[in-house]
C-alpha atoms as a PDB file:
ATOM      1  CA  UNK A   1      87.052   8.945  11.066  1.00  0.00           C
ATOM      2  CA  UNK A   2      86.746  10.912  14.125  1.00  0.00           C
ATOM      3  CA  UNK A   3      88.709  13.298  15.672  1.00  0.00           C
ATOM      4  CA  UNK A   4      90.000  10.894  18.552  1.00  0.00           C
ATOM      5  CA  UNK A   5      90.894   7.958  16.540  1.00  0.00           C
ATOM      6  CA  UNK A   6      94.689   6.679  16.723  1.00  0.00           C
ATOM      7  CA  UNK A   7      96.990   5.783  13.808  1.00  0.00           C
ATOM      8  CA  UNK A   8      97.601   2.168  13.700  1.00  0.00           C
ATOM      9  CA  UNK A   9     101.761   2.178  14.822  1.00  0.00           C
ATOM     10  CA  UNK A  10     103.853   2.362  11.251  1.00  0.00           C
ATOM     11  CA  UNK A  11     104.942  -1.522  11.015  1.00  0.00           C
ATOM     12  CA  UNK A  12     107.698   0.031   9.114  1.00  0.00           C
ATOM     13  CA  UNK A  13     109.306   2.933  11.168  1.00  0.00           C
ATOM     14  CA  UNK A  14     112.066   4.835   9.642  1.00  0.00           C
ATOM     15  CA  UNK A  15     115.535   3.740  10.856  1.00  0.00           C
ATOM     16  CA  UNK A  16     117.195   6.037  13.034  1.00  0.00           C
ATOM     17  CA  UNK A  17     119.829   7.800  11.123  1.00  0.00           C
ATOM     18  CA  UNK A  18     121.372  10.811   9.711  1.00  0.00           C
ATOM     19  CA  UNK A  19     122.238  11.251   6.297  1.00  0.00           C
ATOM     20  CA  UNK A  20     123.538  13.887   3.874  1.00  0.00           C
ATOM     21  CA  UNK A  21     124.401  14.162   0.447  1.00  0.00           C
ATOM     22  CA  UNK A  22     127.475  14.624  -0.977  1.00  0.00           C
ATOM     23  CA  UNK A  23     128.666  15.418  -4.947  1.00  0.00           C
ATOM     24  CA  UNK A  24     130.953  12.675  -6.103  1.00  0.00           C
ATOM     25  CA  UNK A  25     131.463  14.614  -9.213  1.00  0.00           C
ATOM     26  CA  UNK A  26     129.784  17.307 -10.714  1.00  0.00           C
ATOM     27  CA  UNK A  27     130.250  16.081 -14.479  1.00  0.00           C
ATOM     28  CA  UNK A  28     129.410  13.057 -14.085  1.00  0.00           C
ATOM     29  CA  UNK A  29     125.840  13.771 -11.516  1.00  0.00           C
ATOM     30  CA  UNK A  30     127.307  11.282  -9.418  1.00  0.00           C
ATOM     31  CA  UNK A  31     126.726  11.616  -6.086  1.00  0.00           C
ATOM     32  CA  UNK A  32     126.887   9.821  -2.369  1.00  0.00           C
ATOM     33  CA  UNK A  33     124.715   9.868   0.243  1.00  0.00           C
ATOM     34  CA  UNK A  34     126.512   8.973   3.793  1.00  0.00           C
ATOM     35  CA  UNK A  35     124.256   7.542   6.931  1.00  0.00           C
ATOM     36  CA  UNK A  36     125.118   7.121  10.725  1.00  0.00           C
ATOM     37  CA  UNK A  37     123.253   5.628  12.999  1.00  0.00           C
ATOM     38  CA  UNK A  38     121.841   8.385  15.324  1.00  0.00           C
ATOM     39  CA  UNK A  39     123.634   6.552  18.142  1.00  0.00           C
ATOM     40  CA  UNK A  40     126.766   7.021  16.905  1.00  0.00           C
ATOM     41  CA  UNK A  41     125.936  10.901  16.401  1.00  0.00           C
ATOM     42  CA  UNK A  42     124.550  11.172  19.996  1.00  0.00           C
ATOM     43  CA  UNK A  43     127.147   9.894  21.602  1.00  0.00           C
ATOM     44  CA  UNK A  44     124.934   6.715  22.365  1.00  0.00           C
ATOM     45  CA  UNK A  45     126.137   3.112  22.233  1.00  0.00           C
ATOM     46  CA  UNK A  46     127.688   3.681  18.993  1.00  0.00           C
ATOM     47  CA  UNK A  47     130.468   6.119  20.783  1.00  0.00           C
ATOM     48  CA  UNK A  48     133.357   4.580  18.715  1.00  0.00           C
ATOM     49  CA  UNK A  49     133.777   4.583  15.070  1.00  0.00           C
ATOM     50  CA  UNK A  50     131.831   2.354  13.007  1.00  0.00           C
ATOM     51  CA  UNK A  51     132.923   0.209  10.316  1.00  0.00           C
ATOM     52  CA  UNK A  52     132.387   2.065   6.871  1.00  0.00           C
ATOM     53  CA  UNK A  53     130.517   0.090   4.406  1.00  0.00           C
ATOM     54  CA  UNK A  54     130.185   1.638   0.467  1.00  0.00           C
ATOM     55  CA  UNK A  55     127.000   0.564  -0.786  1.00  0.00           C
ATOM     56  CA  UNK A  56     125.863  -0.028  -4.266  1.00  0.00           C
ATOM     57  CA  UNK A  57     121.933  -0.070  -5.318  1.00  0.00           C
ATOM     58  CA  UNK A  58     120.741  -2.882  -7.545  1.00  0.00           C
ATOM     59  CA  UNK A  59     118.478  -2.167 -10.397  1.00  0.00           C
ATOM     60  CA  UNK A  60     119.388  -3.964 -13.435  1.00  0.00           C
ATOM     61  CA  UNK A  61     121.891  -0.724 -14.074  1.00  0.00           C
ATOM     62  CA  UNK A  62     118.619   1.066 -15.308  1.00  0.00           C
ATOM     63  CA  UNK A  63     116.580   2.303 -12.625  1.00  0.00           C
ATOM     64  CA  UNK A  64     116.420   5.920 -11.834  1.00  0.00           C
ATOM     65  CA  UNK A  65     115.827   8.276  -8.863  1.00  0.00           C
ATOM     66  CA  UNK A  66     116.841   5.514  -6.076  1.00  0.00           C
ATOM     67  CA  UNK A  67     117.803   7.845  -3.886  1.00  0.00           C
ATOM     68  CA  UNK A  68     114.320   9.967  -3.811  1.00  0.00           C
ATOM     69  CA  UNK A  69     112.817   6.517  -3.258  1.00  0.00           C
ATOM     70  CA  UNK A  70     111.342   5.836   0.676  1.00  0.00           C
ATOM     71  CA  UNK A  71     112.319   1.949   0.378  1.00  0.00           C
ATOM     72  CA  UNK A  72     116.096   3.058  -0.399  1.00  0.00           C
ATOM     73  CA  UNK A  73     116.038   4.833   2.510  1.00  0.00           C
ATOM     74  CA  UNK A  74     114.656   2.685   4.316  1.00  0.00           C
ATOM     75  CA  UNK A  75     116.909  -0.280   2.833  1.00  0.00           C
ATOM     76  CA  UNK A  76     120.380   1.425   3.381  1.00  0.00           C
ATOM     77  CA  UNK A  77     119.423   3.330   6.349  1.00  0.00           C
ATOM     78  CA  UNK A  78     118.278   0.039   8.220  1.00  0.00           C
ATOM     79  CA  UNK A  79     121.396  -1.577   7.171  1.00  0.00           C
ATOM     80  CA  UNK A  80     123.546   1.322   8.857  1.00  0.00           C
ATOM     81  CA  UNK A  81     121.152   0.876  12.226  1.00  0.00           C
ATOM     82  CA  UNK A  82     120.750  -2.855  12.324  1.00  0.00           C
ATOM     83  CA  UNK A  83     124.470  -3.415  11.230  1.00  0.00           C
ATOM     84  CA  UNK A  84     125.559  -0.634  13.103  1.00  0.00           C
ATOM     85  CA  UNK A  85     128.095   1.047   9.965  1.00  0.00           C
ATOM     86  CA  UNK A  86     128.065   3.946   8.612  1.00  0.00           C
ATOM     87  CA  UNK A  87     127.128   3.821   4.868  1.00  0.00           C
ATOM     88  CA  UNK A  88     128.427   5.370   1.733  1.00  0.00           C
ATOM     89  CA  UNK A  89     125.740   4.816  -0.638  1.00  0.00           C
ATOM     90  CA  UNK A  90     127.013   5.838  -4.085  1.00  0.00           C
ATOM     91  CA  UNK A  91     124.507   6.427  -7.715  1.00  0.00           C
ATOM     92  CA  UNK A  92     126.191   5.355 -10.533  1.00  0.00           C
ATOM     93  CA  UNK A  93     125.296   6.300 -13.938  1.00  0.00           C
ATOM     94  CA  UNK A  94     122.826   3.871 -15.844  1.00  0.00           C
ATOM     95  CA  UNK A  95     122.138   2.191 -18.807  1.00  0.00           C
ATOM     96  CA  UNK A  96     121.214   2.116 -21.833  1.00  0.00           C
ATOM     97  CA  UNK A  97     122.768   5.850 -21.787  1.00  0.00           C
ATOM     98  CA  UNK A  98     126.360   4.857 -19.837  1.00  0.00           C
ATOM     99  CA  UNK A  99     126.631   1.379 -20.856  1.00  0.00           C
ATOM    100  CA  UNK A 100     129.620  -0.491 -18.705  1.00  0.00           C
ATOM    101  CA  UNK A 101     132.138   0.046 -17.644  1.00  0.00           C
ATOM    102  CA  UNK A 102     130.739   3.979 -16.521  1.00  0.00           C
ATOM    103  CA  UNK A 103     128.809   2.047 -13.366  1.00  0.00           C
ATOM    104  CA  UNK A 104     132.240   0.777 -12.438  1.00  0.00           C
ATOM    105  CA  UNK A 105     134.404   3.707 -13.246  1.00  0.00           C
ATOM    106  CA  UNK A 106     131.844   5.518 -10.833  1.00  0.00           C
ATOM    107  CA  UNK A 107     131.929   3.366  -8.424  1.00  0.00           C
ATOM    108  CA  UNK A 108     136.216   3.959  -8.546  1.00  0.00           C
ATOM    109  CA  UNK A 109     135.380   7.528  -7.716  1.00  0.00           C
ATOM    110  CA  UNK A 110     133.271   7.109  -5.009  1.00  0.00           C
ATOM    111  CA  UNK A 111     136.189   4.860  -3.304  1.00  0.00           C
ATOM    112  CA  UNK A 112     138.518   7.580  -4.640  1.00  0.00           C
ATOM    113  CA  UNK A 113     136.498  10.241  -2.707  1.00  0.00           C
ATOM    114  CA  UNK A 114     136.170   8.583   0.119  1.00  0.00           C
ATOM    115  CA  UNK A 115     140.153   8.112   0.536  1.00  0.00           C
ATOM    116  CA  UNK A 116     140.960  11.729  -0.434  1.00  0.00           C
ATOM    117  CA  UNK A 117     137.843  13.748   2.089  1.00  0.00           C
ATOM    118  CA  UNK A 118     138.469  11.410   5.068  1.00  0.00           C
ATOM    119  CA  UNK A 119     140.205  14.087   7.045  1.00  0.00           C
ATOM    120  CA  UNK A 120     138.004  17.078   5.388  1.00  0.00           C
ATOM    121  CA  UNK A 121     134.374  15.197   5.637  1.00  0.00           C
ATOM    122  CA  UNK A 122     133.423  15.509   9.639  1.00  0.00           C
ATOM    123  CA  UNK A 123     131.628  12.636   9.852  1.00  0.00           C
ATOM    124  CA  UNK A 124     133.970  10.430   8.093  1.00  0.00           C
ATOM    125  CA  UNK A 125     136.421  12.219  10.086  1.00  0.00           C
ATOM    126  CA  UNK A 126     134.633  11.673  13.590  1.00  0.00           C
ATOM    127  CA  UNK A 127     132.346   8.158  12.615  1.00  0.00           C
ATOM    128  CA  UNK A 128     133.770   5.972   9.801  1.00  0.00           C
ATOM    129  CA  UNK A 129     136.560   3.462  11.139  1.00  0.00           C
ATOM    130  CA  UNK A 130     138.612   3.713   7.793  1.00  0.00           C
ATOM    131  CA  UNK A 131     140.257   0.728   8.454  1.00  0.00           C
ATOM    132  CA  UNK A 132     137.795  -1.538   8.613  1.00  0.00           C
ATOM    133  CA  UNK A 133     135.962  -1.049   4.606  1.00  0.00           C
ATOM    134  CA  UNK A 134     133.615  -3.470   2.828  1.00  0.00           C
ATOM    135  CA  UNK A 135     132.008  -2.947  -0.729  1.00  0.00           C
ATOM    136  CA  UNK A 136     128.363  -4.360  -0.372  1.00  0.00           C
ATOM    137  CA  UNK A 137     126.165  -4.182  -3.359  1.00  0.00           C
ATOM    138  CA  UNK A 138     122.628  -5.857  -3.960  1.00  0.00           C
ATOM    139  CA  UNK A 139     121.616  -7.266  -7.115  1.00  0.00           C
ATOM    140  CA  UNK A 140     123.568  -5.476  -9.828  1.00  0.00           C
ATOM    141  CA  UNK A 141     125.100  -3.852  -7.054  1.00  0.00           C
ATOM    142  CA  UNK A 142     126.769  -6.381  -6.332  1.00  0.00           C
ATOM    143  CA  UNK A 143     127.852  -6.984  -9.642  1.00  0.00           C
ATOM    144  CA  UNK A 144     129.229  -3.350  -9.073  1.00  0.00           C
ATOM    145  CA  UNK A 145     130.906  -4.190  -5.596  1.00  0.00           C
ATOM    146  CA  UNK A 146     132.549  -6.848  -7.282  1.00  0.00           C
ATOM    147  CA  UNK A 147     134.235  -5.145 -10.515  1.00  0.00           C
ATOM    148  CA  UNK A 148     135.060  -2.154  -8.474  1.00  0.00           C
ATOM    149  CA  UNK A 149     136.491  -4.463  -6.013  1.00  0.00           C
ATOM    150  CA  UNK A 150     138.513  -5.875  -8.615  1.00  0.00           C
ATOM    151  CA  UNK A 151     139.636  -2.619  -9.617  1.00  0.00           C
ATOM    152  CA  UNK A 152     141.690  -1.989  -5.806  1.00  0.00           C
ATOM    153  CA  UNK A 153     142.224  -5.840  -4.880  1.00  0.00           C
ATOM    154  CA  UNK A 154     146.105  -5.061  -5.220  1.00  0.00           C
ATOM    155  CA  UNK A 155     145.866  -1.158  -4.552  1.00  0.00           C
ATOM    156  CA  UNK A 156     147.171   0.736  -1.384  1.00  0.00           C
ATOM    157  CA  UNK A 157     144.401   3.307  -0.598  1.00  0.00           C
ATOM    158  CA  UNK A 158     145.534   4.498   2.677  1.00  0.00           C
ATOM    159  CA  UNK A 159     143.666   5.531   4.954  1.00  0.00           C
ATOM    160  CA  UNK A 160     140.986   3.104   3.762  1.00  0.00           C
ATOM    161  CA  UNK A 161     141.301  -0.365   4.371  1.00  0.00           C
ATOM    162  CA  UNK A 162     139.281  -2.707   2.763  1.00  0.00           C
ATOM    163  CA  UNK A 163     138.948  -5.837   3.876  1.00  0.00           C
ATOM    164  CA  UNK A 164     136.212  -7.689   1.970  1.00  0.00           C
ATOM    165  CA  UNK A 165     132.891  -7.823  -0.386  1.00  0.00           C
ATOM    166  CA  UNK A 166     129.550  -8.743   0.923  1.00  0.00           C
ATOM    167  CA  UNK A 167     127.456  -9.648  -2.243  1.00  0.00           C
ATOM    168  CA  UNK A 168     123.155 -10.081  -2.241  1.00  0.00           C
ATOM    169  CA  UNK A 169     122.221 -11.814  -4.941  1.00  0.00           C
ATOM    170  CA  UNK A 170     124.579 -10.428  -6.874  1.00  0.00           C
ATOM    171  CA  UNK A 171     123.605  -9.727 -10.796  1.00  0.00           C
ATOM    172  CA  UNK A 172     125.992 -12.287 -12.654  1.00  0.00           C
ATOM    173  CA  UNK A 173     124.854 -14.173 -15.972  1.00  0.00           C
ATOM    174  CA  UNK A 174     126.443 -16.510 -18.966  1.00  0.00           C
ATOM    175  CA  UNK A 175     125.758 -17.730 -22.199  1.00  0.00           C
ATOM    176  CA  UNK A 176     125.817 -21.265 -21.302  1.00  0.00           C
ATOM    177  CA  UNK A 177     123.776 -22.412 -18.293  1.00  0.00           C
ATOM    178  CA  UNK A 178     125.079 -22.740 -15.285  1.00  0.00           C
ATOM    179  CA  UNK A 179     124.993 -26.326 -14.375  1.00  0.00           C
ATOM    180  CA  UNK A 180     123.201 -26.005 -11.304  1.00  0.00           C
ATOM    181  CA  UNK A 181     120.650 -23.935 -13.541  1.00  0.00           C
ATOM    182  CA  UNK A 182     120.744 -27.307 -15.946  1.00  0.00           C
ATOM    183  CA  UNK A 183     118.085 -28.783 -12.881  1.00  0.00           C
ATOM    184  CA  UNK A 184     115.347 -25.863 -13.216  1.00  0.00           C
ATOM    185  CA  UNK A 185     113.251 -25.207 -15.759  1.00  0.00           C
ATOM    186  CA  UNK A 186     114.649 -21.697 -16.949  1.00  0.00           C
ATOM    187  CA  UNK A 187     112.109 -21.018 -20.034  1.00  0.00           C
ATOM    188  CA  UNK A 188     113.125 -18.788 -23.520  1.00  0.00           C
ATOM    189  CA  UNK A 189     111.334 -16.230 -21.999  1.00  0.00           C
ATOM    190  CA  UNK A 190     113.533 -15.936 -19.083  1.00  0.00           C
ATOM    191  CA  UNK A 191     116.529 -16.046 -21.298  1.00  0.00           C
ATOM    192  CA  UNK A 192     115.026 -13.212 -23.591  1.00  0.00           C
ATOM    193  CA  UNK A 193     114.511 -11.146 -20.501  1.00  0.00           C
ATOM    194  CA  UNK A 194     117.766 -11.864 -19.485  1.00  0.00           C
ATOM    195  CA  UNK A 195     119.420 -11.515 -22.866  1.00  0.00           C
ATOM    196  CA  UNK A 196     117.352  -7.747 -23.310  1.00  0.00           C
ATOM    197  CA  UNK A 197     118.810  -6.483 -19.732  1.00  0.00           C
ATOM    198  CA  UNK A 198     122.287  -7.300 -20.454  1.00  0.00           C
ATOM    199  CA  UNK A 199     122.245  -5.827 -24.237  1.00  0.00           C
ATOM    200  CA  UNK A 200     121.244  -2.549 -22.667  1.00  0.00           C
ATOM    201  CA  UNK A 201     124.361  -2.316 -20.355  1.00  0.00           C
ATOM    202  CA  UNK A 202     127.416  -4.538 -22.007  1.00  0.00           C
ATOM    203  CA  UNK A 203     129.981  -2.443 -24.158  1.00  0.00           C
ATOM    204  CA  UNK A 204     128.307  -2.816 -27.962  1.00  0.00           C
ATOM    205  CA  UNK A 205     128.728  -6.513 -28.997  1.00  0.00           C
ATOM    206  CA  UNK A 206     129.612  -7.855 -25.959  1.00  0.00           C
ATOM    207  CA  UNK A 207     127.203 -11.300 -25.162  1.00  0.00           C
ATOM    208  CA  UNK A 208     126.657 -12.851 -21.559  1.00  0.00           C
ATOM    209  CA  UNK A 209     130.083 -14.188 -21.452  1.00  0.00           C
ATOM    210  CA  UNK A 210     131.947 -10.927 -21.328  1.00  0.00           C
ATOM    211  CA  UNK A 211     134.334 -10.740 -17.786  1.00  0.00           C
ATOM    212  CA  UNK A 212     131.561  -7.561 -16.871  1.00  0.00           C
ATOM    213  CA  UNK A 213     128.605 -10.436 -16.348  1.00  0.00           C
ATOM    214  CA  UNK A 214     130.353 -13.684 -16.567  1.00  0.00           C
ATOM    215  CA  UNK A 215     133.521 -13.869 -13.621  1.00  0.00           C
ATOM    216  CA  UNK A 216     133.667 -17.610 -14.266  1.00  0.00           C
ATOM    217  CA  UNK A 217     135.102 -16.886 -17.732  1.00  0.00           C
ATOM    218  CA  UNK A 218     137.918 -15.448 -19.510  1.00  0.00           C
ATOM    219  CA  UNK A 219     140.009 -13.599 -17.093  1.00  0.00           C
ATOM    220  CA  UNK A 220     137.447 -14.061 -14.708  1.00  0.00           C
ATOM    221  CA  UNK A 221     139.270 -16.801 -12.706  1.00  0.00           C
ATOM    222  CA  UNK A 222     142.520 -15.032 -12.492  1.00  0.00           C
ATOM    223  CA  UNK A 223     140.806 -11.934 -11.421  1.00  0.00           C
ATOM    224  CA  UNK A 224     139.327 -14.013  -8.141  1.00  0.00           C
ATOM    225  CA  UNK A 225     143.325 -14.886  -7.710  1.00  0.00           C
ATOM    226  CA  UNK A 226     143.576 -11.323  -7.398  1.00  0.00           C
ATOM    227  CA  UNK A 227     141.154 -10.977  -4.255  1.00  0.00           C
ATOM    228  CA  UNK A 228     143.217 -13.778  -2.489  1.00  0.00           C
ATOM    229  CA  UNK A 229     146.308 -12.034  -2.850  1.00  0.00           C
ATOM    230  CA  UNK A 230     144.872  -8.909  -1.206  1.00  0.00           C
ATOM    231  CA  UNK A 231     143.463 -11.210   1.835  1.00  0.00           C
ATOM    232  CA  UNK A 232     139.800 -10.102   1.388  1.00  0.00           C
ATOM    233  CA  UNK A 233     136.729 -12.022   2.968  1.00  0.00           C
ATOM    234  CA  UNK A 234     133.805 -12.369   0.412  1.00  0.00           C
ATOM    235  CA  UNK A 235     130.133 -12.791   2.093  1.00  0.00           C
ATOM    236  CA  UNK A 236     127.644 -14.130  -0.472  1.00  0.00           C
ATOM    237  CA  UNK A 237     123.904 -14.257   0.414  1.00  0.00           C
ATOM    238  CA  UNK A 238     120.863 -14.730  -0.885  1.00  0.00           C
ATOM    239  CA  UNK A 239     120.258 -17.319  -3.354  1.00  0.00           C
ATOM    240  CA  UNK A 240     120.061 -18.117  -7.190  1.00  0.00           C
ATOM    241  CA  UNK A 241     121.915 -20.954  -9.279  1.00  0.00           C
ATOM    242  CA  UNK A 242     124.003 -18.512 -10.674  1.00  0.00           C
ATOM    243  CA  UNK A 243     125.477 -17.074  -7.327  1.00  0.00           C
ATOM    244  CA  UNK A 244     126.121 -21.015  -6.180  1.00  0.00           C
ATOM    245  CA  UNK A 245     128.543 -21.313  -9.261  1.00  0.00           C
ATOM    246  CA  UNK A 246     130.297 -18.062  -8.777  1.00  0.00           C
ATOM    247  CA  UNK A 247     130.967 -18.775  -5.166  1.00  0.00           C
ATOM    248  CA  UNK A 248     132.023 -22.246  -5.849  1.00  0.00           C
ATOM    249  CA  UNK A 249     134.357 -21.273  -8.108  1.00  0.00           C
ATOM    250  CA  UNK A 250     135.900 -18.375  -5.843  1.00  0.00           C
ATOM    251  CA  UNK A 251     136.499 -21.546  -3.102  1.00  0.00           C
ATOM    252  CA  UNK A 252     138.104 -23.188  -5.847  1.00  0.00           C
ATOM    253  CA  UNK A 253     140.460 -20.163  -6.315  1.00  0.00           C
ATOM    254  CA  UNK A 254     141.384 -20.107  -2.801  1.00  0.00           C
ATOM    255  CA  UNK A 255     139.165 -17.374  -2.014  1.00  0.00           C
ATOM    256  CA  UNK A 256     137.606 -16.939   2.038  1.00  0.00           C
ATOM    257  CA  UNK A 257     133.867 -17.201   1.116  1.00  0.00           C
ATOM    258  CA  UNK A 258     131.719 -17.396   3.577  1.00  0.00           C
ATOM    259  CA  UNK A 259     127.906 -18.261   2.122  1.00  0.00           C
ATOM    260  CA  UNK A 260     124.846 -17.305   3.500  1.00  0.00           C
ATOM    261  CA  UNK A 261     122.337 -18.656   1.100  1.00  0.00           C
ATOM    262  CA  UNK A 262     119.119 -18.079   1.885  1.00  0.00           C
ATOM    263  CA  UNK A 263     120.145 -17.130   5.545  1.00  0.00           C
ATOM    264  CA  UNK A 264     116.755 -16.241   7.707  1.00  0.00           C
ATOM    265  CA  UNK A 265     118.847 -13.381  10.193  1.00  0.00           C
ATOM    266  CA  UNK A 266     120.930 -12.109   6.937  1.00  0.00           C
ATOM    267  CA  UNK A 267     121.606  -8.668   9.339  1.00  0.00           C
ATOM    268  CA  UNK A 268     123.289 -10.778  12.215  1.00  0.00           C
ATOM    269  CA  UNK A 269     124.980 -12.551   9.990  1.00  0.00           C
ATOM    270  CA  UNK A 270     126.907  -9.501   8.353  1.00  0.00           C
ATOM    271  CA  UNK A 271     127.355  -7.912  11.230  1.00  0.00           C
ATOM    272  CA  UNK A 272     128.874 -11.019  12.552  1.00  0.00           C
ATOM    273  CA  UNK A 273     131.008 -11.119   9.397  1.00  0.00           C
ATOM    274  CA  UNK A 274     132.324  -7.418   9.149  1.00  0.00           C
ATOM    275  CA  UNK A 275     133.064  -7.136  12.926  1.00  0.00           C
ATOM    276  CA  UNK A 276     135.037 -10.448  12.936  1.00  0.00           C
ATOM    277  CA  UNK A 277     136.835  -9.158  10.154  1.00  0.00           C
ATOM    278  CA  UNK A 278     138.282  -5.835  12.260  1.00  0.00           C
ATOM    279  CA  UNK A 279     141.721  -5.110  12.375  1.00  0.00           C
END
């Protein structure tokens, strides 16, 4: 290649935004890594604060090293630019080591964090409208989003405010099929898959129906009661037979679910649903 030759443009550029790590808790190597649109730094069109969204990485609750990945930064950081939030994305520890609930209980402390530095963190401080909080996971993040949700549904964190879950494809799972699932052809080796994934994170002898992987279950359905009471939105996208079930039965519960299966613009649409949510 000669000397004059152009790189082709990236068709990926990074997103514009700043980011910087912060220790969630030393014991535990759990840490968060905050981004904010560089617009919102500058002084640009992002001048106000920004909706604060705490992000959890799917996974399967095994993979390692997310955050030195380039695709997780440019996942999270494009949600903080295309959204237009500011992101808390928060590790958790993983399986088969921490089996559940330690991915929860981390997620807790993140949240916890997050209440107790919002006057001490600067960019919290100066960037993060703390009154307008969603827990957004992807995968078995959102699994995560979900069960930590659970955890606050009825708690007064002040200064935070949360005021809903947005859930992609969120990692939920029973022993008995789904009836939507009933249609497809889900083989054995699908279920062994399945099966192997969730014996390396459930508490020793749980199975698929235990309230971490089954909601629909159990408690499960009294725990949805629980985000009604606190007046929560839930945004579910993506799709999956298993997701159509868990948000049907959230309806059922009286829960505001607003579904975006499948959605083509899923960034307009969340953006749409956290800013209509504002206080």
């Amino acid at each position: 290649m000669s000397g004059s030759s152009q790189a082709s443009p990236n068709p990926f550029p990074p997103p514009q935004v700043e980011s910087k790590d912060i220790i969630v808790d030393h014991s535990k190597s759990s840490r968060m890594r905050l981004y904010v649109p560089t617009t919102a730094l500058n002084g640009g069109v992002a001048s106000k604060k920004l909706p604060l969204v705490v992000y959890f990485h799917a996974g399967v609750f095994t993979s390692r090293n997310v955050f030195e990945s380039e695709i997780f930064t440019l996942v999270v950081g494009g949600i903080a630019c295309e959204i237009n939030v500011v992101v808390a994305a928060a590790s958790y520890r993983l399986a088969p080591e921490n089996k559940l609930p330690a991915a929860y209980e981390d997620g807790v402390d993140a949240v916890e964090w997050l209440r107790n530095n919002s006057e001490e963190d600067e960019w919290l401080k100066s960037y993060a409208d703390l009154s307008n909080v969603f827990l957004m996971g992807t995968g078995t993040g959102g699994n995560v989003a979900y069960n930590v949700g659970l955890r606050f549904a009825e708690e007064v964190l002040t200064p935070l405010s949360i005021r809903g879950l947005i859930l992609e494809s969120p990692l939920f799972s029973g022993e008995e099929l789904f009836p939507s699932e009933r249609g497809h052809l889900l083989t054995l080796t699908d279920v062994s898959v399945l099966d192997s994934y969730w014996m390396l994170c459930l508490p020793d002898g749980a199975d698929r129906d235990h309230e971490y992987s089954n909601p629909t279950v159990g408690a499960g359905p009294d725990n949805m009661e629980k985000i009604v009471r606190s007046g929560w939105k839930v945004m579910v996208r993506g799709g999956g037979d298993t997701l159509r079930e868990v948000a049907r039965l959230m309806k059922k519960k009286g829960v505001d679910v607003m579904g975006r299966l499948n959605s083509e613009d899923q960034d307009a649409s969340v953006r749409s649903f956290i800013y209509s949510s504002a206080p």
